[in-house]
Protein backbone atom coordinates (compact mmCIF):
# COMPACT_ATOMS: atom_id res chain seq x y z
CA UNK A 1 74.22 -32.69 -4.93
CA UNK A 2 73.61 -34.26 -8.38
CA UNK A 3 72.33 -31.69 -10.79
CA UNK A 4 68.80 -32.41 -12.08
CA UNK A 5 67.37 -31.07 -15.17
CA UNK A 6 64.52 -31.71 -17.89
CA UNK A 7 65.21 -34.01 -20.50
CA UNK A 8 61.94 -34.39 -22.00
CA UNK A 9 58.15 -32.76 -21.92
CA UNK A 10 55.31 -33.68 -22.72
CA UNK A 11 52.52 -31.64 -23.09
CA UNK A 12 48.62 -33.14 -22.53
CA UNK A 13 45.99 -32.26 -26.12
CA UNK A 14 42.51 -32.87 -26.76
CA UNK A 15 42.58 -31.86 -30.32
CA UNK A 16 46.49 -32.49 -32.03
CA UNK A 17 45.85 -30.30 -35.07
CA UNK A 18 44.69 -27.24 -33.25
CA UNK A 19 47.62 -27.54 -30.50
CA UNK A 20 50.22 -27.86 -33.48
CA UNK A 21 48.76 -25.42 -35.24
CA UNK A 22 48.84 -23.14 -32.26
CA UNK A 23 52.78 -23.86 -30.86
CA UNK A 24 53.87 -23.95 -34.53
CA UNK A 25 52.39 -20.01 -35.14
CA UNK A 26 53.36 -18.66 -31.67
CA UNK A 27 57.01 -20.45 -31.80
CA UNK A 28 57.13 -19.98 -35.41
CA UNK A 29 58.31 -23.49 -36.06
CA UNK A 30 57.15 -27.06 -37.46
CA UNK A 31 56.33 -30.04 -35.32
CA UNK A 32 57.17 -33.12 -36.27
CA UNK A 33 53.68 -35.80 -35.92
CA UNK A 34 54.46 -39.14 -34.63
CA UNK A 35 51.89 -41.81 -34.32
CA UNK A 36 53.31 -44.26 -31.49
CA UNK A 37 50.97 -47.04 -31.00
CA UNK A 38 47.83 -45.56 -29.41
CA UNK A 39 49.65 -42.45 -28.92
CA UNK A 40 49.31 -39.24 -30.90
CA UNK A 41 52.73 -37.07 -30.51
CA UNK A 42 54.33 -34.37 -31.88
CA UNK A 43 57.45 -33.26 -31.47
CA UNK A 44 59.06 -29.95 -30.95
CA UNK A 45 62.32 -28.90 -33.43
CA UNK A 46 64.96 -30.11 -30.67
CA UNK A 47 69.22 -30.64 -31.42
CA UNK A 48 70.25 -32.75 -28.67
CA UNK A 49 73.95 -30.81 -28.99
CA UNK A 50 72.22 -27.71 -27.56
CA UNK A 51 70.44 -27.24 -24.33
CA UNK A 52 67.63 -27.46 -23.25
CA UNK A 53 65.31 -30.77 -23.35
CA UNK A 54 63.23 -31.76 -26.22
CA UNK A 55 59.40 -32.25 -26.11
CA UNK A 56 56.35 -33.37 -27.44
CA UNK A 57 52.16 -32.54 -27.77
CA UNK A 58 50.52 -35.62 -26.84
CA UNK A 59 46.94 -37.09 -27.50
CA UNK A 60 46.64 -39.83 -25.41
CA UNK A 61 42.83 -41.23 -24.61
CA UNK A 62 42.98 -41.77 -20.64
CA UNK A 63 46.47 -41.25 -20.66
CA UNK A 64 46.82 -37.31 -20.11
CA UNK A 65 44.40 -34.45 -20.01
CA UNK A 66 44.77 -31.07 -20.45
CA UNK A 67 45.07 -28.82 -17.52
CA UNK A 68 46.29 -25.80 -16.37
CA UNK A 69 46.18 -27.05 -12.81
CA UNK A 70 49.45 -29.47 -14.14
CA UNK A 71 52.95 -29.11 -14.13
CA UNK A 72 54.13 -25.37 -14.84
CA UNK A 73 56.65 -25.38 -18.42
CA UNK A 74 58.69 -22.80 -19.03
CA UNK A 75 59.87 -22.42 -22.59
CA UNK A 76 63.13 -20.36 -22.92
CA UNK A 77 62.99 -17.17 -25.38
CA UNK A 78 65.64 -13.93 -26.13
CA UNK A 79 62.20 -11.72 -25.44
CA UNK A 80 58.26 -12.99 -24.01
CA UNK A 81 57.29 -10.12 -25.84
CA UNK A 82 57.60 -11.69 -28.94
CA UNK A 83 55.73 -15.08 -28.11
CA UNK A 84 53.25 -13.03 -25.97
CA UNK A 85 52.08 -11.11 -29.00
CA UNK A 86 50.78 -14.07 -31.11
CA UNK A 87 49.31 -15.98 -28.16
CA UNK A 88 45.88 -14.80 -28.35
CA UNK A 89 46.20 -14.68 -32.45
CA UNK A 90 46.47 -18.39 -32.36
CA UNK A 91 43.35 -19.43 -30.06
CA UNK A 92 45.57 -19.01 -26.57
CA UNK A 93 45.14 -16.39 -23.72
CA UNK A 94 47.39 -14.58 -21.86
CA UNK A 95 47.63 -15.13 -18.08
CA UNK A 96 49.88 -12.81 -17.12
CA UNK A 97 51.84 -10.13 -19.29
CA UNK A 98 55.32 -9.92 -19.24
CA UNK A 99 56.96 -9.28 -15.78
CA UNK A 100 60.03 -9.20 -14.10
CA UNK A 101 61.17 -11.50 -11.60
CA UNK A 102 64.44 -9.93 -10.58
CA UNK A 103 67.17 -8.11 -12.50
CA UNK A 104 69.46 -11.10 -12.22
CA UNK A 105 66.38 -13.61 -13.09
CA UNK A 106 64.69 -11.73 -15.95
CA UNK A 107 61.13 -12.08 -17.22
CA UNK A 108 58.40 -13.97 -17.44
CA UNK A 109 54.90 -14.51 -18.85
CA UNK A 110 51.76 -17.17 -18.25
CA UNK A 111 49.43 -17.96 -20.88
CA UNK A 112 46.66 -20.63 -21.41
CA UNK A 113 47.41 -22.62 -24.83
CA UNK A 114 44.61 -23.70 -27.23
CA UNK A 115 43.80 -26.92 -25.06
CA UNK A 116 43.82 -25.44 -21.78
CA UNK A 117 47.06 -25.91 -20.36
CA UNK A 118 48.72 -23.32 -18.59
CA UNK A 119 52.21 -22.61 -20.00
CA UNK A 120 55.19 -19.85 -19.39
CA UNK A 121 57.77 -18.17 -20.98
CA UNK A 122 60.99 -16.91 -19.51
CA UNK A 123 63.95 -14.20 -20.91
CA UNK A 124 66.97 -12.25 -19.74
CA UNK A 125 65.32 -9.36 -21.51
């Protein structure tokens, strides 16, 4: 069997500065905007020599819409705890706290973003 992963995300927004605003505080990083067309993205730091895939907030008009009924992200982190506790600072809400899914798994966390989405978090600690 081939192995599959992510190479790319996109993530649906209603409102592009309030989303960047809100990934930028809780990741403590600076998204880079990209107008593409129609197409409203911004893009997540990303160094295609590490892992894990790159990403991008996207306003689209009739293209995507935010929903936490979507597809489930998990961003990678050395501790939810540290994400968890800006979530609600910057506009999001947390779904579920931090919780273990086995001690040879680790932990995770779900929390709403600004626009709705429902997002997680996952650690080995």
């Amino acid at each position: 069997m081939r192995h599959v992963s992510v190479g790319w995300f996109e993530i649906p927004v209603e409102n592009m500065e309030r989303a960047m605003a809100f990934y930028e505080a809780v990741f403590d990083c600076k998204l880079d905007r990209h107008q593409m067309g129609p197409i409203d993205m911004a893009w997540f730091p990303w160094d295609e020599s590490k892992q894990g895939a790159g990403g991008s907030l996207v306003k689209a008009e009739g293209y995507y819409k935010p929903s936490a009924e979507g597809i489930k992200i998990y961003f990678s982190s050395e501790d939810v705890s540290v994400e968890l506790n800006k979530i609600e600072k910057a506009g999001g809400k947390i779904i579920q706290s931090k919780t273990e899914i086995a001690p040879n798994i680790g932990f995770m966390a779900l929390f709403h973003d600004c626009e709705g989405n429902e997002i997680a978090l996952h650690s080995n600690k």
